[in-house]
N, C-alpha and C. Protein backbone atom coordinates (compact mmCIF):
# COMPACT_ATOMS: atom_id res chain seq x y z
N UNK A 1 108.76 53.26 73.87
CA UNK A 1 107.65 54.20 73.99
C UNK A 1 107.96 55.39 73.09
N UNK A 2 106.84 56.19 72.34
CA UNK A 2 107.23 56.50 71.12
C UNK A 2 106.85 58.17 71.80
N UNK A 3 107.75 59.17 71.25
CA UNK A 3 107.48 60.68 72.25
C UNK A 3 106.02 60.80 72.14
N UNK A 4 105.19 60.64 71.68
CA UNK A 4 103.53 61.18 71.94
C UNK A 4 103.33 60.03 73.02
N UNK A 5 103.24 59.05 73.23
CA UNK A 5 103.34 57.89 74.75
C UNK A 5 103.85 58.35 75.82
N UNK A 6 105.03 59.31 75.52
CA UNK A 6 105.69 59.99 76.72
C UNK A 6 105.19 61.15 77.45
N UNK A 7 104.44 61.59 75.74
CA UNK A 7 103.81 63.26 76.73
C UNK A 7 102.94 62.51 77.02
N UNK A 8 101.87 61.68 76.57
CA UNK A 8 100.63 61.50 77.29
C UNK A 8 100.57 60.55 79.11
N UNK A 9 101.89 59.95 78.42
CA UNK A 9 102.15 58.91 80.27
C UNK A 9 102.60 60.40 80.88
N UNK A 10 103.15 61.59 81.06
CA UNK A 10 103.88 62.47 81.47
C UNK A 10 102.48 63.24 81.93
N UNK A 11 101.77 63.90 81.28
CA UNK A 11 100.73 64.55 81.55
C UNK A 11 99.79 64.31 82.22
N UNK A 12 99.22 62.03 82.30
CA UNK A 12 98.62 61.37 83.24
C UNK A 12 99.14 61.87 84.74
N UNK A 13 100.82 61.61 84.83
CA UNK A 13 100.94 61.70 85.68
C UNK A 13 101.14 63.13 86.79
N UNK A 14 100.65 64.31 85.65
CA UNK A 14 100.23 65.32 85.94
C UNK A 14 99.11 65.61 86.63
N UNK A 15 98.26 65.15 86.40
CA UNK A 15 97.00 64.42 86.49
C UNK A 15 97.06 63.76 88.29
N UNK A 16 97.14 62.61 88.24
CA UNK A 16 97.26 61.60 89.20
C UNK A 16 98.24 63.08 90.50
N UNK A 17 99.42 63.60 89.77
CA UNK A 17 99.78 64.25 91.23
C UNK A 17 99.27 65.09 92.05
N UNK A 18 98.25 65.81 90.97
CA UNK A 18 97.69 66.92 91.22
C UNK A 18 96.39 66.49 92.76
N UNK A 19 95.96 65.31 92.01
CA UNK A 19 94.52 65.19 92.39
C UNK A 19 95.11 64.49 93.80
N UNK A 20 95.95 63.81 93.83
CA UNK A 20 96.85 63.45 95.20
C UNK A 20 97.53 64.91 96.13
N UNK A 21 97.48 65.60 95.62
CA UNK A 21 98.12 67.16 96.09
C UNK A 21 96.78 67.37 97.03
N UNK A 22 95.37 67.01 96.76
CA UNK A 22 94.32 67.28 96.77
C UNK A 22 93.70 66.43 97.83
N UNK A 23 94.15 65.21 98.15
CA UNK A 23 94.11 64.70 99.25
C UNK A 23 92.95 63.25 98.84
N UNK A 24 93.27 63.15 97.03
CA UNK A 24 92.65 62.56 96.58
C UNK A 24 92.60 61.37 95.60
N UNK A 25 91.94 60.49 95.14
CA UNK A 25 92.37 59.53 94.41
C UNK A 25 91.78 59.36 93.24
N UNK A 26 91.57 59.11 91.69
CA UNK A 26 90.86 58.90 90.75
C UNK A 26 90.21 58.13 90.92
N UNK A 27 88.74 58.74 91.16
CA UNK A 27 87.72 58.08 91.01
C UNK A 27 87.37 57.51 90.06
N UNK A 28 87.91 57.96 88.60
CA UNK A 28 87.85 57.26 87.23
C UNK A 28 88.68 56.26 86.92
N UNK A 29 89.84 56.06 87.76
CA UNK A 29 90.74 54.55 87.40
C UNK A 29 90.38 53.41 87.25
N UNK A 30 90.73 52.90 86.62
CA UNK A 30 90.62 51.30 86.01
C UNK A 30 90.35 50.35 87.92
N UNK A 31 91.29 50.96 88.67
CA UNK A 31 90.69 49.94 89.85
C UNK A 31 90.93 51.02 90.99
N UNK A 32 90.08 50.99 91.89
CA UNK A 32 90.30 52.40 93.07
C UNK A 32 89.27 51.20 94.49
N UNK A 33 89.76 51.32 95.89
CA UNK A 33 89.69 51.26 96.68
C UNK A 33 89.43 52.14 98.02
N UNK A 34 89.14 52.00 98.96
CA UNK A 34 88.82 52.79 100.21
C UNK A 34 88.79 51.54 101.60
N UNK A 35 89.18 51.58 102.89
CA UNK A 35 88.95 51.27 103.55
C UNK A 35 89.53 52.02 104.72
N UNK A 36 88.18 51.74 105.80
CA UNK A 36 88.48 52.50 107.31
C UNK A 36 88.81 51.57 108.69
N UNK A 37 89.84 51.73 109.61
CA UNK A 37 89.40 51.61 110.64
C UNK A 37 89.45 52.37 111.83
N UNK A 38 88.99 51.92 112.74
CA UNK A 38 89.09 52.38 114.21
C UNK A 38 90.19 52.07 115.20
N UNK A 39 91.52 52.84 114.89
CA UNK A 39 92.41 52.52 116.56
C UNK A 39 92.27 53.03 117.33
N UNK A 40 92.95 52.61 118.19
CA UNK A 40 92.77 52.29 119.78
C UNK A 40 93.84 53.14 120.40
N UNK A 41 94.09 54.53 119.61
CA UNK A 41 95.56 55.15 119.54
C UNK A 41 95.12 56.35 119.32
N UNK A 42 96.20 57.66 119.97
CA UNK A 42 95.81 59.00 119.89
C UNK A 42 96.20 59.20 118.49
N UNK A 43 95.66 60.31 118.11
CA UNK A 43 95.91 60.78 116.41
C UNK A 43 97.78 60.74 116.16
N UNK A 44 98.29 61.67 117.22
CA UNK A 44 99.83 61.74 117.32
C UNK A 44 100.62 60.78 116.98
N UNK A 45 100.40 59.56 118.05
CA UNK A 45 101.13 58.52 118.21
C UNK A 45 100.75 57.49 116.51
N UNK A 46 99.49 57.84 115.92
CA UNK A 46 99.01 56.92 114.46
C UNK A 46 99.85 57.39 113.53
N UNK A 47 100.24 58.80 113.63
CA UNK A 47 100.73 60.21 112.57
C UNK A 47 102.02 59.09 113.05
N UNK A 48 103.21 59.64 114.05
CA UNK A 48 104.24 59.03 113.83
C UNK A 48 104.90 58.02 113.28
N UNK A 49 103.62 56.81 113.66
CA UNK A 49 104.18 55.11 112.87
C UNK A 49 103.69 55.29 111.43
N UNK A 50 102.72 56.03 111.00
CA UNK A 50 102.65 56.05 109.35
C UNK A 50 104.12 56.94 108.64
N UNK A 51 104.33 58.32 109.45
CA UNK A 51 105.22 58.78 108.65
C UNK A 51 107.24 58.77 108.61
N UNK A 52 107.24 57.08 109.91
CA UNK A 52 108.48 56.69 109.57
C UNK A 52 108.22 55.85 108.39
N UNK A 53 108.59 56.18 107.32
CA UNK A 53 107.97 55.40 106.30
C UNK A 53 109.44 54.30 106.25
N UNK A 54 110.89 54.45 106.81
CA UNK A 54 111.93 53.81 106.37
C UNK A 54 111.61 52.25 107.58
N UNK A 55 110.35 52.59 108.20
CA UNK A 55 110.34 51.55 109.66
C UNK A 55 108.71 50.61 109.10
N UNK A 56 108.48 51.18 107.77
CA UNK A 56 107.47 50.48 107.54
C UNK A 56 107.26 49.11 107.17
N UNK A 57 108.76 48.13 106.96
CA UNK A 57 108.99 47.35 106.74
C UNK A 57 108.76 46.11 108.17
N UNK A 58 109.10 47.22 109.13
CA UNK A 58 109.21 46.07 110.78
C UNK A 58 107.74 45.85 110.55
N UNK A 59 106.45 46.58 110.61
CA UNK A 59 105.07 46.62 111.35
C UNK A 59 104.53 45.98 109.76
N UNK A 60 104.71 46.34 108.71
CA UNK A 60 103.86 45.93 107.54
C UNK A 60 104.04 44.63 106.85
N UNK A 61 104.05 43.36 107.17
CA UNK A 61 104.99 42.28 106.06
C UNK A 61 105.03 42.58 104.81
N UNK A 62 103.43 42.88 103.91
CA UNK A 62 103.75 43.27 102.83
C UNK A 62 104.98 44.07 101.91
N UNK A 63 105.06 45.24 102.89
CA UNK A 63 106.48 46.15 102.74
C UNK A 63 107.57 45.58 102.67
N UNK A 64 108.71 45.45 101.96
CA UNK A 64 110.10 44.66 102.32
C UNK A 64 111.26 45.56 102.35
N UNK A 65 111.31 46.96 101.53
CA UNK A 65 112.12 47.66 102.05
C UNK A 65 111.57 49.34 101.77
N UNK A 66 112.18 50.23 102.03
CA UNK A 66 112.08 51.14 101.51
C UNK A 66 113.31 52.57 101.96
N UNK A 67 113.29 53.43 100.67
CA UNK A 67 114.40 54.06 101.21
C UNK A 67 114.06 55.79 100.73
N UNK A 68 114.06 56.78 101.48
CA UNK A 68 113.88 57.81 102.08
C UNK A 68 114.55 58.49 101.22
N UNK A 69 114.63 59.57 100.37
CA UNK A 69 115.61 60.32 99.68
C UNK A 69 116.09 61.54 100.98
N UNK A 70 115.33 62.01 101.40
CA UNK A 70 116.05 63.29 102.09
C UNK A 70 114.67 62.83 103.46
N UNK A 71 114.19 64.23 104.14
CA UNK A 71 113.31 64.90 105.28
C UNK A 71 111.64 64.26 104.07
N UNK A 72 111.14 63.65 105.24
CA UNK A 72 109.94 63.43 104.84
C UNK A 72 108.95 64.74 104.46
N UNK A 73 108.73 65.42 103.80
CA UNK A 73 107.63 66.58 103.71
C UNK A 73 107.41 66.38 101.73
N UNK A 74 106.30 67.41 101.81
CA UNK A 74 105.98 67.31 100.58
C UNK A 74 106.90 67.73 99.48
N UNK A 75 106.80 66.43 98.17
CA UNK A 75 108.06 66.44 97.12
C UNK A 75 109.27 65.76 97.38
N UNK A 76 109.04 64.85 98.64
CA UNK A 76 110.10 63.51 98.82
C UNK A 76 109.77 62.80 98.26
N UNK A 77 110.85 62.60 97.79
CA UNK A 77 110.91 60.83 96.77
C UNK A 77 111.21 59.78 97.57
N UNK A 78 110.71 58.55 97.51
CA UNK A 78 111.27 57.61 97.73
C UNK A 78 110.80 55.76 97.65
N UNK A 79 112.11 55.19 97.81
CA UNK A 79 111.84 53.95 96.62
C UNK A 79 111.59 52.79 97.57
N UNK A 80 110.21 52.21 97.37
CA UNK A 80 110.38 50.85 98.49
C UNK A 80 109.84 49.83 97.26
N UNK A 81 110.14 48.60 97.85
CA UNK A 81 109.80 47.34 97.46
C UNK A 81 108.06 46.74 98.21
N UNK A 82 107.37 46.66 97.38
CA UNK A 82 105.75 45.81 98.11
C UNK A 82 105.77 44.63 97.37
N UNK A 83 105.82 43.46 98.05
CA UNK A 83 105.51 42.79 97.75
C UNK A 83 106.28 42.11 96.46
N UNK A 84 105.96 42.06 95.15
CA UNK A 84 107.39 41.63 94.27
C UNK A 84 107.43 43.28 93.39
N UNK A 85 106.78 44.18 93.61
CA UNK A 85 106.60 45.25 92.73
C UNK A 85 107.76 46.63 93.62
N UNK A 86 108.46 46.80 92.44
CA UNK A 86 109.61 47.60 92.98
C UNK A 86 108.73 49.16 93.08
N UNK A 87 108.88 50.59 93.50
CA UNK A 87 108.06 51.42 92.68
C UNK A 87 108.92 52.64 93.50
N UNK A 88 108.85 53.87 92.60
CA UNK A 88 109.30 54.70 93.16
C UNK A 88 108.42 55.92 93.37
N UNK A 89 108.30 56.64 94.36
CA UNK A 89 107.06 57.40 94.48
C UNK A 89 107.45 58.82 95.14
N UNK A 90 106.16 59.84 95.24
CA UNK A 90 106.53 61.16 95.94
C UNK A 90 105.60 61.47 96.66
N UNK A 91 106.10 61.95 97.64
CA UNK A 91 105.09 62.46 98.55
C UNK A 91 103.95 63.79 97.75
N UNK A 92 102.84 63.38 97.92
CA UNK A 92 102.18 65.07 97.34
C UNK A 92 101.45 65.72 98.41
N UNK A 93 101.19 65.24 99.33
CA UNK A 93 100.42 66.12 100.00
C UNK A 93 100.95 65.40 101.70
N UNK A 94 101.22 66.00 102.54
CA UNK A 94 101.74 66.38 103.70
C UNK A 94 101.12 67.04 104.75
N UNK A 95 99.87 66.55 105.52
CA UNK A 95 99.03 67.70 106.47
C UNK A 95 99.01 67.23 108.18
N UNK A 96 100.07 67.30 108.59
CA UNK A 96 100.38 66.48 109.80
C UNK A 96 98.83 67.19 110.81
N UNK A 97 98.02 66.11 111.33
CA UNK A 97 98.44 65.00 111.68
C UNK A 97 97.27 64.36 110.96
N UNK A 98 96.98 64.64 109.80
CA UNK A 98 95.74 63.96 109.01
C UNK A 98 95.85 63.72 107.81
N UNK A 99 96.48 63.89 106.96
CA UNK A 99 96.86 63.14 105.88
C UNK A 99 98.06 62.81 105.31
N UNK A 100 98.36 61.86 104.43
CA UNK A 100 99.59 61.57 103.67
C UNK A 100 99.52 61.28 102.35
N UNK A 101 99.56 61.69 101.76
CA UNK A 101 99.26 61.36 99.90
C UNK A 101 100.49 61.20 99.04
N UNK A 102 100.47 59.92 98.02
CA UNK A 102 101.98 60.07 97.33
C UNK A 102 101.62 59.17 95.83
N UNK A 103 101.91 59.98 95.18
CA UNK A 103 101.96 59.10 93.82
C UNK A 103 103.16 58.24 93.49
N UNK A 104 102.64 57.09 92.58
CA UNK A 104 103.81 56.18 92.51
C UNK A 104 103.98 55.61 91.41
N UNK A 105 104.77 54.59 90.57
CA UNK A 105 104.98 54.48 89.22
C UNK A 105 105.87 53.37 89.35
N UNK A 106 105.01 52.14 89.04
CA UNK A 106 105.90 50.96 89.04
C UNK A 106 104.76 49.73 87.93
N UNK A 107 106.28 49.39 87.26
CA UNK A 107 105.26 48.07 85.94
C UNK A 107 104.50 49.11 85.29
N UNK A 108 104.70 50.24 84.54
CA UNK A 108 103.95 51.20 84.13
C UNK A 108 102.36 51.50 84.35
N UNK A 109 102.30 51.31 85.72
CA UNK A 109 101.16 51.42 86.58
C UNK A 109 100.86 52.21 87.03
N UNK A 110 100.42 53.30 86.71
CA UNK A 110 100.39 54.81 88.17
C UNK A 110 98.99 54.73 89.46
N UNK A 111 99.85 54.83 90.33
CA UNK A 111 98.86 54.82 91.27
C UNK A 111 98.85 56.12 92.38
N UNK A 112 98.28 56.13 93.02
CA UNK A 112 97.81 57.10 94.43
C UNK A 112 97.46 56.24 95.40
N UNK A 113 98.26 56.55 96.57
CA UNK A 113 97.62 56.58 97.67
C UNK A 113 97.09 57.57 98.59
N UNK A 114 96.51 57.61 99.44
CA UNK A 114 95.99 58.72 100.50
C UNK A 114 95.75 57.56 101.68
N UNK A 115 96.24 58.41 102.95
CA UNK A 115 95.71 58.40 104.54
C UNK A 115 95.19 59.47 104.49
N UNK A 116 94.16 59.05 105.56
CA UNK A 116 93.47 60.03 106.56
C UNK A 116 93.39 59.59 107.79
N UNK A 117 93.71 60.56 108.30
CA UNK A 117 93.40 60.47 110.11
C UNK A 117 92.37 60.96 110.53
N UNK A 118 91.48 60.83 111.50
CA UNK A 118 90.76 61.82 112.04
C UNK A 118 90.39 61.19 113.34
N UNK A 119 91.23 62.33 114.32
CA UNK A 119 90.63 62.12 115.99
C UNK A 119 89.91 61.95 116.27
N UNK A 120 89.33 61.14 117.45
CA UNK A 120 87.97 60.76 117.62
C UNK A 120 88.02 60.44 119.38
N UNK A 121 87.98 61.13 120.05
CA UNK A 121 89.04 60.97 121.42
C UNK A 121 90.23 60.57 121.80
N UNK A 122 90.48 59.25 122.27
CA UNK A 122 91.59 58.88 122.27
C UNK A 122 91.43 57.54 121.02
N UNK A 123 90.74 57.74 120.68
CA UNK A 123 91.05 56.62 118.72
C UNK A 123 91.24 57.54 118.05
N UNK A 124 91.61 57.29 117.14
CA UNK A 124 91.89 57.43 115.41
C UNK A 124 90.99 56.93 114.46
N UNK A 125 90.34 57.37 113.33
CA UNK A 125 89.97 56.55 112.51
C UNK A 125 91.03 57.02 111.08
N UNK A 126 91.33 55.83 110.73
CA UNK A 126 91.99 55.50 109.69
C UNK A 126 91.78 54.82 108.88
N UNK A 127 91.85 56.01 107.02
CA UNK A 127 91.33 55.15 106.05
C UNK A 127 92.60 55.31 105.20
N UNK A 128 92.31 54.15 104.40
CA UNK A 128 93.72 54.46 103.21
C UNK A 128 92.50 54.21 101.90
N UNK A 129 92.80 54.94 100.99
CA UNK A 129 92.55 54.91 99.57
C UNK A 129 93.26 54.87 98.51
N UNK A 130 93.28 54.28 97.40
CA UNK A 130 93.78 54.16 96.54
C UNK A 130 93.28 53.97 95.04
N UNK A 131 94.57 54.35 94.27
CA UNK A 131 93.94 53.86 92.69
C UNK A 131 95.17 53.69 91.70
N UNK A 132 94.39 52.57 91.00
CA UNK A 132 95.61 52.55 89.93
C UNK A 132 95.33 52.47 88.74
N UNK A 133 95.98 52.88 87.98
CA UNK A 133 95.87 53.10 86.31
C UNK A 133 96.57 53.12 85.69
N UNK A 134 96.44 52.75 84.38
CA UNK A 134 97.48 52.76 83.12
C UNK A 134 96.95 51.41 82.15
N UNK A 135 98.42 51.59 80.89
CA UNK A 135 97.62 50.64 79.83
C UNK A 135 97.72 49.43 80.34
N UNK A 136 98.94 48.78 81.25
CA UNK A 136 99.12 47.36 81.93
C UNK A 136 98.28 47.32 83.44
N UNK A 137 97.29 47.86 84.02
CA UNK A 137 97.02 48.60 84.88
C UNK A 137 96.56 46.58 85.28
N UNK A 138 95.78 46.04 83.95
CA UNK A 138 94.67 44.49 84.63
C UNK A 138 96.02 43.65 84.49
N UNK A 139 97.07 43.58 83.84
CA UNK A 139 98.22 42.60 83.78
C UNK A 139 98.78 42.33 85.18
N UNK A 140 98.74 43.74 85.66
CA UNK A 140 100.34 44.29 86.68
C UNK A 140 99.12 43.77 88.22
N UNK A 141 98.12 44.52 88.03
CA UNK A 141 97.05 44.34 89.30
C UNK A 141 95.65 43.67 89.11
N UNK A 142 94.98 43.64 90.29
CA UNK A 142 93.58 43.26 89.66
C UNK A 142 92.85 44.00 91.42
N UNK A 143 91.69 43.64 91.42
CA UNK A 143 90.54 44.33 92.57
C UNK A 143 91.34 43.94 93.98
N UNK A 144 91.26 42.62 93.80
CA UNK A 144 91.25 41.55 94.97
C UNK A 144 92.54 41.75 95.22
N UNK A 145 93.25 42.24 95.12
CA UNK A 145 94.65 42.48 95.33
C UNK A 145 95.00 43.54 96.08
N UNK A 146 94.60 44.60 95.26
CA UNK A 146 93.84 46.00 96.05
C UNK A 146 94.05 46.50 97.35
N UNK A 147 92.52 45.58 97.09
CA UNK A 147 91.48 45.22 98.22
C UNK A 147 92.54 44.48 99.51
N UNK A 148 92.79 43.75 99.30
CA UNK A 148 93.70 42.62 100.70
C UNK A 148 95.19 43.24 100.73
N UNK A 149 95.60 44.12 99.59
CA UNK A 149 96.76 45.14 100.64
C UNK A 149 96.33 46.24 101.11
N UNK A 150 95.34 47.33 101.00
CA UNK A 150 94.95 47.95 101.11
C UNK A 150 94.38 47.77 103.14
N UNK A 151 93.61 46.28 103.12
CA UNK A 151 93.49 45.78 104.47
C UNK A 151 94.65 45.50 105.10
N UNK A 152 95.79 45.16 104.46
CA UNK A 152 97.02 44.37 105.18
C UNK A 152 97.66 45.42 105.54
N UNK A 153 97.16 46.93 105.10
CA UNK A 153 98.03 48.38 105.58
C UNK A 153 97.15 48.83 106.49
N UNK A 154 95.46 48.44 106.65
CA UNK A 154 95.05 49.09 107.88
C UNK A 154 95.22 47.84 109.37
N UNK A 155 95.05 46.80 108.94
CA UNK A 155 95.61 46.00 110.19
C UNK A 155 96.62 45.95 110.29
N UNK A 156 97.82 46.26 110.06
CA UNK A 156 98.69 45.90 110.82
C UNK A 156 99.40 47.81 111.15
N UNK A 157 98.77 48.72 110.50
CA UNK A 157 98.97 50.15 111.24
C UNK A 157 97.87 49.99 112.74
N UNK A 158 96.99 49.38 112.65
CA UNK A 158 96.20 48.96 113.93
C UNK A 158 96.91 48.56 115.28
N UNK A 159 97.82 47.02 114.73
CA UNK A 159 98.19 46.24 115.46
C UNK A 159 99.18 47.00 115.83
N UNK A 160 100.00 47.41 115.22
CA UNK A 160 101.70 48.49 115.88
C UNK A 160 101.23 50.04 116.72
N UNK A 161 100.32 50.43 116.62
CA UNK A 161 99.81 51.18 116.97
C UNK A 161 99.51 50.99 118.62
N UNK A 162 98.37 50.16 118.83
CA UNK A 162 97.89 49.58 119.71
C UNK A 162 98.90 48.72 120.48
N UNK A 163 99.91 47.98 120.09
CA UNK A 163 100.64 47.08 120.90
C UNK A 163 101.56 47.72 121.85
């Protein structure tokens, strides 16, 4: 990668952290997602199982490992394995007990995620969003892929929740 590739991947990802700081995802990316559901779980008890993120491996299959640099809050790093894609990521935004936002960088892919919580008596509704981008963005991912982890992170935060 040639130094003008570096400032411009460097500055994307200026970009991507910011708008994740924001509690948000690029709506302009090459592929972006949204999905909601409804648990059966107080806001508290949803907040806790999302933000052991080192226990996300027991409740998520997709997940296979992941590892914690320091105290979870905003500007933690840390490195898990999904699926065959290694990636290392940071927390950007931190608003207990309603959101979690973290940019990430794996297969020169940048992506965002976001949770949201929002109480609703004793449920939760919970959405995760996402997006990913870059020049390998259709090689590395595609919609349908997305799409069915994106679901495989709200059912089974459902199922551990609820059980």
């Amino acid at each position: 990668m040639n130094n003008l590739a570096i400032t411009a991947y460097r500055i994307d990802m200026k970009k991507i952290n910011a708008l994740a700081q924001k509690g948000q995802i690029n709506e302009n990316a090459s592929i972006r997602d949204s999905h909601s559901t409804v648990i059966n779980a107080d806001i508290e008890k949803v907040w806790s199982i999302l933000i052991d993120m080192e226990a996300w491996p027991t409740w998520n299959s997709g997940v296979k490992k992941v590892t914690v640099e320091s105290e979870v809050a905003e500007g933690t790093v840390f490195r898990w394995i999904q699926g065959r894609t290694k990636g290392v990521s940071q927390i950007q935004s931190l608003k207990k007990p309603n959101t979690l936002a973290w940019t990430s960088k794996a297969k020169m892919v940048k992506r965002i995620y976001v949770w949201s919580l929002e109480a609703d008596d004793n449920q939760t509704i919970a959405t995760i969003s996402a997006s990913f981008e870059g020049a390998f963005v259709v090689l590395a991912e595609n919609h349908q892929k997305v799409y069915d982890e994106l679901l495989t992170w709200l059912e089974s935060l459902k199922e551990k929740a609820e059980g």
